[in-house]
Protein backbone atom coordinates (compact mmCIF):
# COMPACT_ATOMS: atom_id res chain seq x y z
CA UNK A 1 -25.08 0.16 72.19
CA UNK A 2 -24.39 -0.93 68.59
CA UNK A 3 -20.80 -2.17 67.50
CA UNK A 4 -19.72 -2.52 64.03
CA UNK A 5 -18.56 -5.26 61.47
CA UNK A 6 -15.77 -4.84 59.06
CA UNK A 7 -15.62 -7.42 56.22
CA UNK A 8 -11.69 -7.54 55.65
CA UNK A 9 -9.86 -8.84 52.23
CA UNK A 10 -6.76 -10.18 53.53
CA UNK A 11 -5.12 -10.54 49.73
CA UNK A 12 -3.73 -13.30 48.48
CA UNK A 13 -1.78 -14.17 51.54
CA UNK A 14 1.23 -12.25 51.74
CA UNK A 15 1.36 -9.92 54.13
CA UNK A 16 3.04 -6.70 52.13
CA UNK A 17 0.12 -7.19 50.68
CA UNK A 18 -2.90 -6.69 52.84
CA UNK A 19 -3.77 -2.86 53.03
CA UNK A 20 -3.13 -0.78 55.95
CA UNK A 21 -6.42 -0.16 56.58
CA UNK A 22 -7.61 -3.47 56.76
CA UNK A 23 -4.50 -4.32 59.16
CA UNK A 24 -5.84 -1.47 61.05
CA UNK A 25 -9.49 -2.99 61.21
CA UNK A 26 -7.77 -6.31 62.30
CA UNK A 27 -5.83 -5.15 65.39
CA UNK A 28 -8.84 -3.36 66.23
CA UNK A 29 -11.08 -5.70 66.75
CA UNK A 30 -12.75 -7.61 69.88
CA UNK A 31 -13.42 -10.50 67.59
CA UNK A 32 -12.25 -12.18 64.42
CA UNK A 33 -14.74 -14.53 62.22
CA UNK A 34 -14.26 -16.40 59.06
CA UNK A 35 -13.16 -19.77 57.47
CA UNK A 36 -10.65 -21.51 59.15
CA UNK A 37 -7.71 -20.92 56.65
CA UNK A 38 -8.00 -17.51 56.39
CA UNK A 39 -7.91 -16.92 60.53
CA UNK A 40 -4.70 -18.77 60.22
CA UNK A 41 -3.60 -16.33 57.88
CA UNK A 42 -3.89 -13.32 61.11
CA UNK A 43 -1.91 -13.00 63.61
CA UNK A 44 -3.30 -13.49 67.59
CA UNK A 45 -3.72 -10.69 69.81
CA UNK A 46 -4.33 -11.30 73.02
CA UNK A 47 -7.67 -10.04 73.94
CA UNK A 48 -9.52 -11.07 70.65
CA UNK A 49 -12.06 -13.67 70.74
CA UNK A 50 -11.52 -15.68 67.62
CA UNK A 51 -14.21 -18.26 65.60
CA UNK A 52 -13.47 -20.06 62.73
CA UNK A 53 -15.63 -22.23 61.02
CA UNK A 54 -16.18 -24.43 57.67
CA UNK A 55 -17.33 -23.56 53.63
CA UNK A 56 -20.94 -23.86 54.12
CA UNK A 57 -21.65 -22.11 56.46
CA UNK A 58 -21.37 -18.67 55.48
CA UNK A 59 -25.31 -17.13 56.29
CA UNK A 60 -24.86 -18.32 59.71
CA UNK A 61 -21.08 -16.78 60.12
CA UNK A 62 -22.62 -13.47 59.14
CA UNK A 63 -25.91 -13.86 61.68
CA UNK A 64 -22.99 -14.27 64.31
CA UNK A 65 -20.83 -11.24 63.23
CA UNK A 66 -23.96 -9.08 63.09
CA UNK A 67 -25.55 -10.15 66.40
CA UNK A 68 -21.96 -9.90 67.73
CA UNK A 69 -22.40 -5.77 66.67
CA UNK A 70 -25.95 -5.36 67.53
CA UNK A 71 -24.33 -7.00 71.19
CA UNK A 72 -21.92 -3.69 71.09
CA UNK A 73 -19.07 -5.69 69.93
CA UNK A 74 -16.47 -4.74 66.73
CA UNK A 75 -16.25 -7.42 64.96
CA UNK A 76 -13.85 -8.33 61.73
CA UNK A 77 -15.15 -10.97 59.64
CA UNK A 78 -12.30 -12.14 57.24
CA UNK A 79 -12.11 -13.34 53.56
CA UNK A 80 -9.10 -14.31 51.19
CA UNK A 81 -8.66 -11.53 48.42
CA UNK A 82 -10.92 -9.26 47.87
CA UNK A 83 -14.28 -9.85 50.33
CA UNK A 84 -16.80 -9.02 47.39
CA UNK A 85 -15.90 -11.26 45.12
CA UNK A 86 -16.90 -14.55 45.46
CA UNK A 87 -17.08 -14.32 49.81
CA UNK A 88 -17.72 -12.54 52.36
CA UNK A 89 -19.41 -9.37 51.92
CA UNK A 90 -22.59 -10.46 49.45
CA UNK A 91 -23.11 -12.96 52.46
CA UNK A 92 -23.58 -10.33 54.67
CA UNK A 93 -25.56 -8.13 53.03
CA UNK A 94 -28.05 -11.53 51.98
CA UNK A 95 -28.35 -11.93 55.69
CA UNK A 96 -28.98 -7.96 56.21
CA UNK A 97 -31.68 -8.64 53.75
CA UNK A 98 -32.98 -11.03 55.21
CA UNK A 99 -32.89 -10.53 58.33
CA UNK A 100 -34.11 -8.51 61.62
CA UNK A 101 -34.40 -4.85 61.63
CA UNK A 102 -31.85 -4.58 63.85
CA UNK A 103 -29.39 -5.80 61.28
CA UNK A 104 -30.42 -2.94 59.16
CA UNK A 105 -28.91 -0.58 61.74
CA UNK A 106 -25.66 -2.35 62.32
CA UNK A 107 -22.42 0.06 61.36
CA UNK A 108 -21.24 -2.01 58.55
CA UNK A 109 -17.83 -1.13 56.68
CA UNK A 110 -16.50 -3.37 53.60
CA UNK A 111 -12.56 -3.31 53.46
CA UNK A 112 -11.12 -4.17 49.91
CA UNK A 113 -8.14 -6.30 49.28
CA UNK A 114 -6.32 -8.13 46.60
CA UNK A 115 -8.21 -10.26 44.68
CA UNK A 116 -6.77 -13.79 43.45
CA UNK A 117 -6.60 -12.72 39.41
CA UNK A 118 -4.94 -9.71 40.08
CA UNK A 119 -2.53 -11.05 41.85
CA UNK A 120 -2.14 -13.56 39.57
CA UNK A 121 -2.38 -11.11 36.78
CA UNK A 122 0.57 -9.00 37.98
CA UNK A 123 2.74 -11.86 38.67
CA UNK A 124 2.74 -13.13 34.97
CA UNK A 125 2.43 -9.59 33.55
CA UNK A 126 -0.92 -8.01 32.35
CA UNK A 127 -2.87 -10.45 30.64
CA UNK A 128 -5.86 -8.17 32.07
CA UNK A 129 -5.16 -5.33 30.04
CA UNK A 130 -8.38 -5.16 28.02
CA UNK A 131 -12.08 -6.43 28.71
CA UNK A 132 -12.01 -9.34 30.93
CA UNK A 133 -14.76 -11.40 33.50
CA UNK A 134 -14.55 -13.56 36.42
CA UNK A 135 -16.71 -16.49 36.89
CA UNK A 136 -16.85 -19.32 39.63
CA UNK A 137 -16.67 -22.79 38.41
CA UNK A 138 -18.46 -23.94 41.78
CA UNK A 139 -21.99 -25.59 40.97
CA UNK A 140 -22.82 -24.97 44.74
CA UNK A 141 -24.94 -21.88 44.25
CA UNK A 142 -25.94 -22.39 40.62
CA UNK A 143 -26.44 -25.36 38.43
CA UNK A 144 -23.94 -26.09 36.06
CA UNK A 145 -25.58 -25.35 32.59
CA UNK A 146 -25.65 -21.96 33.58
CA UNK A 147 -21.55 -22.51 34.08
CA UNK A 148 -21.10 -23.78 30.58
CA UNK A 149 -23.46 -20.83 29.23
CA UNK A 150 -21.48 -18.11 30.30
CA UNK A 151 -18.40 -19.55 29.60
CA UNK A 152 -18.73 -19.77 25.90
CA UNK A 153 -20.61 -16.41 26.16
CA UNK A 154 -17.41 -14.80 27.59
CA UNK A 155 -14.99 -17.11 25.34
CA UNK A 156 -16.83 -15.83 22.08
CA UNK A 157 -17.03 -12.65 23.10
CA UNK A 158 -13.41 -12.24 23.14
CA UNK A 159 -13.10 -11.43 27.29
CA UNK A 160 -10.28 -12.92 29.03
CA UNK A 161 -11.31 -15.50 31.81
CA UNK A 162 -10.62 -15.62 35.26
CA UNK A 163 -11.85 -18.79 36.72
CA UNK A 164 -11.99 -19.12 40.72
CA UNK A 165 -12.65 -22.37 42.46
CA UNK A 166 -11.43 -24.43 39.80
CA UNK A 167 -11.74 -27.51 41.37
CA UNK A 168 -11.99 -29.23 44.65
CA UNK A 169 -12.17 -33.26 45.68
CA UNK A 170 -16.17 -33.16 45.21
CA UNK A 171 -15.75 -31.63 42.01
CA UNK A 172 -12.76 -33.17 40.29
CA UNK A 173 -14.80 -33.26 36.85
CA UNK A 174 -15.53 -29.68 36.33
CA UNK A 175 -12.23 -27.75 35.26
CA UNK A 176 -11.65 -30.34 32.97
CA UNK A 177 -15.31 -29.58 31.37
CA UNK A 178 -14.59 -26.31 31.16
CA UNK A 179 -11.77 -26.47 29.35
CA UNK A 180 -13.20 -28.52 27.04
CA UNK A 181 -15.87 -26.30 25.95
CA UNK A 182 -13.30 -23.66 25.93
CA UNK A 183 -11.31 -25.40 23.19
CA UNK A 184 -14.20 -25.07 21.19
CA UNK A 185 -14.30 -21.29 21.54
CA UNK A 186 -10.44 -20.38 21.27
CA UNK A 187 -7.76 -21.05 19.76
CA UNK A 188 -5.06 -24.19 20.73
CA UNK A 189 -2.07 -21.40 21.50
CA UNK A 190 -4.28 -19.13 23.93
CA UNK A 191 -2.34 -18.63 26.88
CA UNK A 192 -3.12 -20.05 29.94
CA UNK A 193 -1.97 -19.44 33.38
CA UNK A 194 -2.17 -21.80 36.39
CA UNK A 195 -1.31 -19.04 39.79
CA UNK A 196 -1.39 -21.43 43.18
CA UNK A 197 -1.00 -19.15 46.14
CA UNK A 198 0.54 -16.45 44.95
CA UNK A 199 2.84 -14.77 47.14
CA UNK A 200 3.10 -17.36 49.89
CA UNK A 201 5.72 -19.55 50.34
CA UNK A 202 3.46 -22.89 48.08
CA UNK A 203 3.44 -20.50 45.26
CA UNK A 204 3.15 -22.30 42.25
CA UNK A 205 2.40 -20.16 38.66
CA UNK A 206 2.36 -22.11 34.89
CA UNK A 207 1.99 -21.00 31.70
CA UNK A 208 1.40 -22.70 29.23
CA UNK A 209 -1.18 -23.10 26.05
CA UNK A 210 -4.68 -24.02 25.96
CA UNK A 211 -4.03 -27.37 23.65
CA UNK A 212 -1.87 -28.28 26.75
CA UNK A 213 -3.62 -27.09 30.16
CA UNK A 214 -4.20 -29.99 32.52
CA UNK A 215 -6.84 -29.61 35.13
CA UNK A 216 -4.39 -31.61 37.36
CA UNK A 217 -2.50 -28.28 37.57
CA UNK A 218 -5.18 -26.43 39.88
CA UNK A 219 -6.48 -26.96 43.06
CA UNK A 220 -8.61 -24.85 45.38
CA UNK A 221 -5.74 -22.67 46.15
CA UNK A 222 -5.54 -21.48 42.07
CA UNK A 223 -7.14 -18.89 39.97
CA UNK A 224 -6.87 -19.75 36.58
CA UNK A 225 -6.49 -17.01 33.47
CA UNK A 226 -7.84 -18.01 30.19
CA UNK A 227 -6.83 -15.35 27.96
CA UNK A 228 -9.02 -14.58 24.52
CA UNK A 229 -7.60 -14.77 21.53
CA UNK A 230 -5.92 -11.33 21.39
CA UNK A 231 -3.85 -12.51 24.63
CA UNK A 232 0.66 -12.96 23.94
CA UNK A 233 2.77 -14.40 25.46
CA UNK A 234 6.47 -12.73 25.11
CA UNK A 235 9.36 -14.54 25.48
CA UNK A 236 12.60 -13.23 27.36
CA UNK A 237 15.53 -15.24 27.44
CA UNK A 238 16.65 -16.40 30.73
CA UNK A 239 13.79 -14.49 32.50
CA UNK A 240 10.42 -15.66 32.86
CA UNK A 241 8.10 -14.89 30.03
CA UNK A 242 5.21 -12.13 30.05
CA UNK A 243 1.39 -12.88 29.20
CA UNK A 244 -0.15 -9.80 28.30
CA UNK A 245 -3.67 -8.66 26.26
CA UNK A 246 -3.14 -5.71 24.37
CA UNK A 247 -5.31 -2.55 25.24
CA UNK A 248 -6.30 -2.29 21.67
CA UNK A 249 -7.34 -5.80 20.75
CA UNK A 250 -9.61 -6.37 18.33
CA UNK A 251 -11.39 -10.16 18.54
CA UNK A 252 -11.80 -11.31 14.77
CA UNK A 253 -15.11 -11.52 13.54
């Protein structure tokens, strides 16, 4: 008997925000994997077998979940955001790759969610609204030069930047790189936007220039929005401001 895995985006952590089908795929399952943080984030059933466990360690999380199917079970593996980008599901698929045949045959269903820079996004306005990228700061998986490349690729090709895992206590040094090199790309006044959990109760969202972003501002809880140098912000007396990047902009040459 084969069982199934469903890779599940929970969003950005609050729950009007994780879809119904992926709250569906939660309550339905016999057992829950994933980083520890994020199985804090679901509720317990009783019945479900749950097993957290660290950054790291995410080829051998997915060898579990899929022997856990091939064993008949229906397992939910879980992932902040969205599970494709940056987590969960490329994971499982590299193991699928890589491993048995019997892998191959596993039921395997990938479950969207909300992804960190839209949420961020929506909560300052839309400073999305034309061509934009995402790119990890994290050396882990790549080496750094490759980092700094496609920064000032994206920076001089006028996309806005979403940066995820800005920074963390073994990499302190990095954000602060990158927005160095990034000064040398844009303009002082391009907006920047600092979104800490957003939509759980620690929410913490700035905005503020790119002569004036501080590093100290993220942690590994923040997406961080670099907009090009089409990006506005619009200011509305006594309500928060809106960042937004036209649909039409047109980078200078």
């Amino acid at each position: 008997m084969t069982g199934a895995v469903y890779i599940v985006g929970l969003g950005p952590g609050h729950p009007a925000q994780l879809t119904p089908e992926a709250a569906e795929a939660l309550a339905a399952a016999e057992v829950l994997l994933g980083y520890s943080s994020y199985l804090a984030r679901v509720p317990e059933r009783a019945g479900q077998l749950r097993e957290a466990s660290d950054n790291g360690e995410e080829l051998a999380r997915a060898a579990a979940a899929l022997e856990g199917a091939v064993a008949g079970q229906r397992v939910a593996m879980v992932s902040g955001g969205d599970p494709g980008v940056f987590a969960m599901a490329s994971a499982v698929c590299e193991a699928i790759e890589r491993g048995p045949e019997r892998w191959r045959q596993v039921d395997l269903h990938i479950l969207p969610g909300v992804t960190a820079m839209l949420a961020v996004a929506a909560r300052v306005g839309a400073p999305l609204g034309h061509d934009f990228c995402a790119i990890n700061l994290s050396d882990n998986l790549k080496p750094w030069t490759l980092v700094e490349k496609r920064l000032a690729a994206a920076a001089g090709a006028g996309f806005v930047l979403a940066l995820y895992n800005p920074v963390s206590r073994a990499r302190p040094w990095q954000l602060p790189a990158a927005l160095d090199l990034l000064r040398r790309h844009l303009p002082d006044t391009t907006p920047v936007v600092f979104g800490r959990a957003v939509g759980r109760a620690d929410e913490r969202v700035i905005i503020t220039a790119l002569d004036e972003a501080d590093a100290g501002f993220a942690d590994m809880a923040t997406c961080v929005l670099i907009g090009s140098a089409e990006t506005r912000i619009v200011k509305r007396p006594g309500r928060e401001p809106l960042v937004y990047t036209p649909r039409n902009a047109r980078p200078s040459a």
